[in-house]
Protein backbone atom coordinates (compact mmCIF):
# COMPACT_ATOMS: atom_id res chain seq x y z
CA UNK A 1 -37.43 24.58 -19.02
CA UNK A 2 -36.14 22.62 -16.38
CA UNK A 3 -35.79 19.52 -17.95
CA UNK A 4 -34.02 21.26 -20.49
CA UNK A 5 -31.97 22.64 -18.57
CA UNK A 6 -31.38 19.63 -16.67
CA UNK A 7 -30.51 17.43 -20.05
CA UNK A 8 -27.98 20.22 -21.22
CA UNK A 9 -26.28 20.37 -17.93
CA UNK A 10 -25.86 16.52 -18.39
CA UNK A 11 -24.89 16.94 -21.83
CA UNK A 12 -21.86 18.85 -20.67
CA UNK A 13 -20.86 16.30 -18.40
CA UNK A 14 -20.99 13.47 -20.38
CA UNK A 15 -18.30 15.83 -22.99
CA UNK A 16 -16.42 16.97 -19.89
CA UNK A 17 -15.93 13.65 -18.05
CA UNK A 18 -16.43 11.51 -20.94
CA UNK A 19 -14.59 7.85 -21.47
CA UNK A 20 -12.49 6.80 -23.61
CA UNK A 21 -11.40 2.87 -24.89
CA UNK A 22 -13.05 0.41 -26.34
CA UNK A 23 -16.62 -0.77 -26.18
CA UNK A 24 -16.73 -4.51 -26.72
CA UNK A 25 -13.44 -6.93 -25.68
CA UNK A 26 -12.58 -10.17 -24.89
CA UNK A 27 -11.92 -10.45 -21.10
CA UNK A 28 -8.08 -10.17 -20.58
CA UNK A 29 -5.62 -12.01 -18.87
CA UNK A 30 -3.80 -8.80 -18.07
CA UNK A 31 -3.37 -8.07 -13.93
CA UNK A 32 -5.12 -5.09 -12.70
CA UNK A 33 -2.27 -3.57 -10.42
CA UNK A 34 -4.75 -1.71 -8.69
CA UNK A 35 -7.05 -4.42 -7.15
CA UNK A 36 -4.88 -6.15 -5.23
CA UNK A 37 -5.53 -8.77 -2.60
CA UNK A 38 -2.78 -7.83 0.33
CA UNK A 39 -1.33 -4.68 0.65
CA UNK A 40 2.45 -3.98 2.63
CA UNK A 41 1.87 -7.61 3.37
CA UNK A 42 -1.84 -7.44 5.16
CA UNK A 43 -4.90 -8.47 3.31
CA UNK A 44 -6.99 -6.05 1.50
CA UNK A 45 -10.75 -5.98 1.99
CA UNK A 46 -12.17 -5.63 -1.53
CA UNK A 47 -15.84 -5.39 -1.45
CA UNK A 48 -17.70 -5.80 -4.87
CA UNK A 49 -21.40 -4.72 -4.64
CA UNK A 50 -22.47 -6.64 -8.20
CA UNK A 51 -20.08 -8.94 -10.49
CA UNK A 52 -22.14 -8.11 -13.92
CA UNK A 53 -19.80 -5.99 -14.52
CA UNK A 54 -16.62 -7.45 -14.01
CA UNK A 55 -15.22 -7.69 -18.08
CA UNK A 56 -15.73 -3.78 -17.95
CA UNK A 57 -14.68 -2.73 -14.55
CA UNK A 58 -11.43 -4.68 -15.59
CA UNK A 59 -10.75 -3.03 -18.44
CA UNK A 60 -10.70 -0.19 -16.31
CA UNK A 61 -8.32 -1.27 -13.49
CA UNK A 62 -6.02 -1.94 -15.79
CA UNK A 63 -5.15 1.00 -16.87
CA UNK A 64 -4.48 2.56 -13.31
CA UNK A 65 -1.58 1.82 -10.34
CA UNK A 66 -1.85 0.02 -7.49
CA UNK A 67 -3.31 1.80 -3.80
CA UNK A 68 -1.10 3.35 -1.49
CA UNK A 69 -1.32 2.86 1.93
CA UNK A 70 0.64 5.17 4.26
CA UNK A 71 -1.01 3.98 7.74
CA UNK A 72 1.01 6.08 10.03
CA UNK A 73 1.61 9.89 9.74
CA UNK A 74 5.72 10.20 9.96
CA UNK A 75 5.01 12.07 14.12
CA UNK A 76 2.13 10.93 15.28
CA UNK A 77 0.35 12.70 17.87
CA UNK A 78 0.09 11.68 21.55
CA UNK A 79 -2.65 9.27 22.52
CA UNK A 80 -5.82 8.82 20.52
CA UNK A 81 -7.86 12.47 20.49
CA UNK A 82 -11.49 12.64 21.60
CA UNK A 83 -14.04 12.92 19.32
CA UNK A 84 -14.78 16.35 19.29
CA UNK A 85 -10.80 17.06 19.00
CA UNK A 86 -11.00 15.59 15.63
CA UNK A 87 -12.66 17.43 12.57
CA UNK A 88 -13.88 15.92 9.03
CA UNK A 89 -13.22 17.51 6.04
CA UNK A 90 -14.98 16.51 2.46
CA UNK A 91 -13.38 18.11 -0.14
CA UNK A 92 -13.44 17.60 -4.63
CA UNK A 93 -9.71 18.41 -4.99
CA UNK A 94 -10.02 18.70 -8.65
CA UNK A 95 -6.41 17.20 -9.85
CA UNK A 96 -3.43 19.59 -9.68
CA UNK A 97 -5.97 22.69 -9.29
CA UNK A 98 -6.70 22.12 -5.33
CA UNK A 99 -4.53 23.42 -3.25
CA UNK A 100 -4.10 20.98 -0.41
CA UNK A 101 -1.36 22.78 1.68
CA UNK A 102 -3.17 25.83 1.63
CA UNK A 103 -6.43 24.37 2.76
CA UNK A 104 -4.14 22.24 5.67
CA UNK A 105 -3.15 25.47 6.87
CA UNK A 106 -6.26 27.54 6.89
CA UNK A 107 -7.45 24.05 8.74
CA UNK A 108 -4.68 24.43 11.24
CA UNK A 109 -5.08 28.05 12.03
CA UNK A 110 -8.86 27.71 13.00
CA UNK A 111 -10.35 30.16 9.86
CA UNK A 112 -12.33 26.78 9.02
CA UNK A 113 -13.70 26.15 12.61
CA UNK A 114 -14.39 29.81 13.62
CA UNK A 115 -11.07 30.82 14.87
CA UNK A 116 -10.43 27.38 16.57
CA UNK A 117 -7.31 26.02 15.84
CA UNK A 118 -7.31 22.28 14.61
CA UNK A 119 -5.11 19.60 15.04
CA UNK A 120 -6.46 16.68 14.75
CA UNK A 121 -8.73 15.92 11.46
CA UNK A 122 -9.51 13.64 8.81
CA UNK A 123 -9.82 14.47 4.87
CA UNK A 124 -11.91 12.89 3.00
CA UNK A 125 -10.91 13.90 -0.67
CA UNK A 126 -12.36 13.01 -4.25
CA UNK A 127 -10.10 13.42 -8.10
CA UNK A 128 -7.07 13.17 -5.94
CA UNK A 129 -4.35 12.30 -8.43
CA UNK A 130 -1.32 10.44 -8.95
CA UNK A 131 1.30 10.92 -11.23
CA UNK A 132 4.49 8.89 -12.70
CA UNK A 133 5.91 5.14 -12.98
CA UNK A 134 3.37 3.53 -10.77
CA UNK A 135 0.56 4.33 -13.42
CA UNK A 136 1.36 1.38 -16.13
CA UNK A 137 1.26 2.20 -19.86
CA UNK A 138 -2.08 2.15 -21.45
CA UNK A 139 -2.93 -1.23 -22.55
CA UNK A 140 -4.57 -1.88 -25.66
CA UNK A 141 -7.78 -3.50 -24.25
CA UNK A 142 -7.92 -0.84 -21.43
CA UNK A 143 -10.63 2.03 -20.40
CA UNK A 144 -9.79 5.71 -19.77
CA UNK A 145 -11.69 8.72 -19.07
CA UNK A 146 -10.43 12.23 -20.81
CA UNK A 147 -8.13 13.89 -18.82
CA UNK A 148 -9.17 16.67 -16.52
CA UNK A 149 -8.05 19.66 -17.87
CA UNK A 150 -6.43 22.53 -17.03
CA UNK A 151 -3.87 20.79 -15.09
CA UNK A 152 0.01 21.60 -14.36
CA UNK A 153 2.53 18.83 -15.53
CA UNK A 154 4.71 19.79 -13.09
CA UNK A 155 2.86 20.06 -10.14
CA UNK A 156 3.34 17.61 -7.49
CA UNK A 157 0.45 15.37 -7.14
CA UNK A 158 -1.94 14.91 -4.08
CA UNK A 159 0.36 11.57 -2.87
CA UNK A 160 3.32 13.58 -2.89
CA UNK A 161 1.90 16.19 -1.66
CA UNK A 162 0.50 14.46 1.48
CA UNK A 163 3.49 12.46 2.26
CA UNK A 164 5.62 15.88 2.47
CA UNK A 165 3.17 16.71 5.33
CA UNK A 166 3.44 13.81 7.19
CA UNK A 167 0.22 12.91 7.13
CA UNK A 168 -1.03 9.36 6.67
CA UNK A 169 -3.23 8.70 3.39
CA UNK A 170 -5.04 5.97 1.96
CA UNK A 171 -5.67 6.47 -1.97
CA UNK A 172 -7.35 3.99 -4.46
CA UNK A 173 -7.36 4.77 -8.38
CA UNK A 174 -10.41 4.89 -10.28
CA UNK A 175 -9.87 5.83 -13.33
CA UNK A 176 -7.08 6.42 -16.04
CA UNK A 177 -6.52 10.76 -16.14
CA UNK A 178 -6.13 10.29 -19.93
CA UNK A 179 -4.22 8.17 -22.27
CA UNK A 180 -1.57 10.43 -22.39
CA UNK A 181 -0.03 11.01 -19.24
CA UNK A 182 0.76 8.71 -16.77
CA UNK A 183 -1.81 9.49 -14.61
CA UNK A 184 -5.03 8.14 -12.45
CA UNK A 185 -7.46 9.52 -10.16
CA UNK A 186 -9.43 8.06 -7.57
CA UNK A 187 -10.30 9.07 -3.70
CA UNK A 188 -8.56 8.74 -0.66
CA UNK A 189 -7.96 9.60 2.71
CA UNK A 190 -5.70 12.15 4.36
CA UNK A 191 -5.28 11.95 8.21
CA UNK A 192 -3.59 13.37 11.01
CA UNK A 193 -4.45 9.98 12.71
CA UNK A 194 -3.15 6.30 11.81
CA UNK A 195 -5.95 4.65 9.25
CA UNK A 196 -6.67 1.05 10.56
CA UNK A 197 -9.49 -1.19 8.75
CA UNK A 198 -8.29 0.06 5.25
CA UNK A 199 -10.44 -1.40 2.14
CA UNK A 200 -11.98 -0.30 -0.61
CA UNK A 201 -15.53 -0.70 -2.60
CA UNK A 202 -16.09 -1.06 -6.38
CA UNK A 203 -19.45 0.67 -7.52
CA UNK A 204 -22.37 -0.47 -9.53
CA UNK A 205 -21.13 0.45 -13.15
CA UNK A 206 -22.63 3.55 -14.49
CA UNK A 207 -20.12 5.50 -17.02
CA UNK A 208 -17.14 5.03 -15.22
CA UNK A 209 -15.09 3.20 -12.58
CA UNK A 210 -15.59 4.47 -8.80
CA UNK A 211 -14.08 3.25 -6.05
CA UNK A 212 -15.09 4.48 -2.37
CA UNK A 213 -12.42 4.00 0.18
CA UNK A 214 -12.56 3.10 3.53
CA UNK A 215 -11.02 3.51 6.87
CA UNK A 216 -11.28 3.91 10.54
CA UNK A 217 -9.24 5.98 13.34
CA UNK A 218 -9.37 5.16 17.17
CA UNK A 219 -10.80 8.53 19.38
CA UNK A 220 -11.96 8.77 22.96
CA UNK A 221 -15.65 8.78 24.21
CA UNK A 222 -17.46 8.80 27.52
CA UNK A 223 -17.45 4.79 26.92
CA UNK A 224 -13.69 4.37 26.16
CA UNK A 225 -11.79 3.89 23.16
CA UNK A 226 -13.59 3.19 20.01
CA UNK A 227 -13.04 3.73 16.09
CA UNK A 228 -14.51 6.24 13.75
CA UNK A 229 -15.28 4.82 10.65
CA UNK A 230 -14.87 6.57 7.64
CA UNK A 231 -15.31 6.43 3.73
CA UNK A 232 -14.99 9.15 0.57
CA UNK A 233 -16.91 8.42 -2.17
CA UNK A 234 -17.58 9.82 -5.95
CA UNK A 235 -20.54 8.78 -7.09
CA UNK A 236 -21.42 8.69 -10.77
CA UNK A 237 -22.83 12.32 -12.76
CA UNK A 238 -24.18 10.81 -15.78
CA UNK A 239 -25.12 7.66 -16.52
CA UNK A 240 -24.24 5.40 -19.80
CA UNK A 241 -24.66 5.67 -23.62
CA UNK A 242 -26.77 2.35 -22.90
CA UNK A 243 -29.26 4.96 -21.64
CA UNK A 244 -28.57 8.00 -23.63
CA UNK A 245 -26.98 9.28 -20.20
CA UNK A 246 -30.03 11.62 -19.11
CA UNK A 247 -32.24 8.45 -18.68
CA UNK A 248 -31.40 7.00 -15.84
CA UNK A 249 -29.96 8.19 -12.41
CA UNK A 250 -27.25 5.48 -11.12
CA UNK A 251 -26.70 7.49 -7.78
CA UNK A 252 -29.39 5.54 -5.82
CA UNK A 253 -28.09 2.70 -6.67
CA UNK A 254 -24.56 3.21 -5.73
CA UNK A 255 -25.93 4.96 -2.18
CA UNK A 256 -26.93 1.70 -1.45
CA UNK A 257 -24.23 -0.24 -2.53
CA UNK A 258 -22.04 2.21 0.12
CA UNK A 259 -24.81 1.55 3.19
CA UNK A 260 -24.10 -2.26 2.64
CA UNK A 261 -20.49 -2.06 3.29
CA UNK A 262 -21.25 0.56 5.94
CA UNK A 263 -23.47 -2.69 7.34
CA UNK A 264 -20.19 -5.30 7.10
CA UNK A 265 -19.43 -5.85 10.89
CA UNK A 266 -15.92 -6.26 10.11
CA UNK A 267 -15.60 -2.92 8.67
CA UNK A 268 -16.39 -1.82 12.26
CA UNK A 269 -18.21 -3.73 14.76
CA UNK A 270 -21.47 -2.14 16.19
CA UNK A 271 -19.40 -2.74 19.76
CA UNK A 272 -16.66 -0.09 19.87
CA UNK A 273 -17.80 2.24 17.32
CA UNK A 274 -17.63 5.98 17.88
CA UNK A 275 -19.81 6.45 14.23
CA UNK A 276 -19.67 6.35 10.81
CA UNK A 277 -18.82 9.12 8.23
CA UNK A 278 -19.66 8.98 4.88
CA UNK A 279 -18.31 12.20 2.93
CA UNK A 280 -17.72 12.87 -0.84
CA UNK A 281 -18.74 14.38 -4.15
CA UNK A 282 -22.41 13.01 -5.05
CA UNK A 283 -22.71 15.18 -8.37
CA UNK A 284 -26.22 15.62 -7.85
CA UNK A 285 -27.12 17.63 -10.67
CA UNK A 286 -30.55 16.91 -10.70
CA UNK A 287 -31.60 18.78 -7.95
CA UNK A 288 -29.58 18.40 -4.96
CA UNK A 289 -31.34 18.18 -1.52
CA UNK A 290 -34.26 16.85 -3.89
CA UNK A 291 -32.37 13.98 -5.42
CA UNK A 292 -33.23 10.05 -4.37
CA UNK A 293 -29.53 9.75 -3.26
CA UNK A 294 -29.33 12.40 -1.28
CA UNK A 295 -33.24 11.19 0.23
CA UNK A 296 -30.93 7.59 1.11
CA UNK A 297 -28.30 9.43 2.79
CA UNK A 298 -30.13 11.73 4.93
CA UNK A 299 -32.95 8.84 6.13
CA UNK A 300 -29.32 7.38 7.25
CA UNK A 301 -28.03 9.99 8.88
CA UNK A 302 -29.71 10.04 12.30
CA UNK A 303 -26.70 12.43 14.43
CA UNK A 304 -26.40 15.45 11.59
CA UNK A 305 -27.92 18.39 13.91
CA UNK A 306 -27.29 21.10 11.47
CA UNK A 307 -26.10 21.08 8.14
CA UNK A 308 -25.48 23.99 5.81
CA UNK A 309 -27.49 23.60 2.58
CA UNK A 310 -25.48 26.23 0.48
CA UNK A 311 -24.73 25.41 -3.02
CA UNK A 312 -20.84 23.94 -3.23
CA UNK A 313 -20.08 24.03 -7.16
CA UNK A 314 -21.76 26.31 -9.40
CA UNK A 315 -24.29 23.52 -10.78
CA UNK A 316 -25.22 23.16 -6.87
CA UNK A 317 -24.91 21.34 -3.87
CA UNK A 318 -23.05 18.40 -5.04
CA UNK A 319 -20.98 17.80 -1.63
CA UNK A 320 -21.96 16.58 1.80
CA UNK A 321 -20.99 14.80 5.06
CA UNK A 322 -23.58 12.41 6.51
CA UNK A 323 -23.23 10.97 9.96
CA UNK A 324 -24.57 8.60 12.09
CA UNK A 325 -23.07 8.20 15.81
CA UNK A 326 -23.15 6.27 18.79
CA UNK A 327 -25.68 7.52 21.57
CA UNK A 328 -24.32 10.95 23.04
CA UNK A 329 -22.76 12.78 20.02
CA UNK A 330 -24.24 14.84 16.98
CA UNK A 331 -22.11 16.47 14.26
CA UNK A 332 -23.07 19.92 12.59
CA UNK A 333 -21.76 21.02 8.91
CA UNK A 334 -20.09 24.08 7.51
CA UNK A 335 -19.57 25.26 3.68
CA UNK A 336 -16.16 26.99 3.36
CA UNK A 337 -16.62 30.38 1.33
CA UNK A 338 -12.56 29.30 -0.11
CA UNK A 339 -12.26 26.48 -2.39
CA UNK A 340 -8.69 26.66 -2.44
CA UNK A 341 -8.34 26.17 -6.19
CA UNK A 342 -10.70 23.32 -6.84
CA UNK A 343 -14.47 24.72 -8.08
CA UNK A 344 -15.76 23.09 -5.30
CA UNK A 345 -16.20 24.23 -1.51
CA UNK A 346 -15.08 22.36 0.74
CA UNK A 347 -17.34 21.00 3.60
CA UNK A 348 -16.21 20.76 7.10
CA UNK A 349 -18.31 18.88 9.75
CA UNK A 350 -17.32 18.95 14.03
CA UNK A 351 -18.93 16.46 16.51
CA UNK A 352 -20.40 17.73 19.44
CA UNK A 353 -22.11 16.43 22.70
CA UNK A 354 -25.43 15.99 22.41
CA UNK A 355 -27.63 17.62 25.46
């Protein structure tokens, strides 16, 4: 019964978050806008964890925008905070359905951090959207995946919608939101702080295009000043029609494909590093805590003292925040009872001394 239950629940999601294009192409001269090489003028580290799939991860850039990079929120706040002043957020925003204000403000007023007010945190958010002329028309050779649906044509998307706060944000497309509308989704980040050490890292191919993104923040320890690296990722639900999609499970792969960037020293040199975060949606549908991926991530996260196990979407516990810290500090996870719109909780995660 399991297993049937298991290959229906994937059956759904390959119909719900299915692709569209087609299968077999010529490689095309066509630019992808949305992989490129400098950004306001900087370089952009692109990290690439297997080129077999280069023909069909193209086909899928090119039907999305280019990143945005806003580095520094429009006030930033004085000095860099201490550790424990900042708090993590991983949240599925789910398109136009999440409400990010909302959740800012609940942040803000302490109801997420037991009645502590917070302000200084980082958000690490997956199916963040974007919406108008940056998304290029759909080219003929291109990739999409259905459009996420319900979703309001007139609401203003999570780019928009972070820039009116002032906040700083990093955002990389994935995918195409449709052919119709011109729209992509991918995952970024949403900070109170300035992101430094921006970049960005292509998955192993599954189903779709996923793109983790990557960034660090400067905070104060007993050492000194250091950076907090940190990276929101979307790993894969299904796999591909190559393997009838129930067959094989592409999220150990990609795991490890995210703890060999975490490895690049220039990401953030083992001297002057406060940690490393590594939130996001890992859609594992096949049994959550049990699943190989999530195995991976928690072997790698040595500093996670407590972490709530409660389900965070109604086919489980899909979303997590994994840490692993310089000597001194531990971190300790909460699932919000609000999603604020999205079907997914948000997961909230605090540093603390360690004794």
């Amino acid at each position: 019964m399991r297993v049937l239950s298991t290959a229906l629940a994937c059956a759904c999601i390959a119909l719900y978050v299915g692709s569209t294009g087609p299968a077999t192409l010529e490689h095309s001269a066509t630019p992808c806008l949305a992989r490129p090489e400098t950004l306001d003028g900087r370089p952009l580290a692109w990290h690439h964890s297997s080129t077999a799939d280069t023909v069909q991860l193209d086909r899928w850039c090119r039907a999305v925008g280019p990143p945005v990079l806003v580095a520094q929120p429009d006030t930033p706040l004085p000095g860099p905070p201490r550790l424990d002043e900042v708090i993590v957020v991983t949240w599925n925003a789910h398109l136009a359905e999440g409400r990010l204000p909302e959740l800012i403000r609940a942040l803000r007023a302490g109801t997420l951090t037991g009645g502590q007010p917070v302000h200084r945190f980082v958000l690490l958010i997956q199916e963040a959207y974007r919406r108008g002329a940056a998304v290029p028309e759909f080219p003929d050779d291109a990739r999409s995946a259905f459009g996420i649906l319900p979703r309001d044509p007139y609401a203003a998307d999570a780019l928009a919608t972070a820039k009116s706060l002032g906040l700083a944000l990093w955002y990389v497309p994935s995918m195409r939101n449709g052919r119709e509308m011109p729209e992509d989704r991918g995952s970024a980040i949403v900070s109170t702080e300035p992101l430094l050490d921006v970049r960005a890292l292509e998955l192993p191919l599954a189903r779709q295009r996923r793109v983790v993104v990557g960034a660090t923040v400067a905070v104060r320890t007993d050492r000194g000043l250091e950076r907090l690296a940190l990276l929101s990722a979307h790993l894969e639900p299904v796999s591909s029609p190559r393997s009838l999609w129930l067959f094989h499970n592409p999220r150990p792969g990609q795991v490890r494909a995210i703890l060999s960037l975490v490895g690049a020293s220039d990401f953030a040199p083992a001297s002057g590093r406060a940690g490393v975060v590594i939130g996001g949606d890992f859609n594992t549908i096949r049994g959550g805590d049990r699943e190989d991926a999530y195995g991976l991530m928690r072997q790698w996260s040595t500093s996670l003292a407590s972490e709530d196990r409660r389900r965070t979407h109604l086919m489980g516990r899909l979303d997590y925040l994994f840490f692993r810290l310089a000597g001194g500090w531990v971190a300790r996870t909460s699932r919000q009872d609000a999603r604020f719109g999205s079907d997914h909780h948000p997961v909230v995660g605090q540093f603390v001394a360690s004794p």
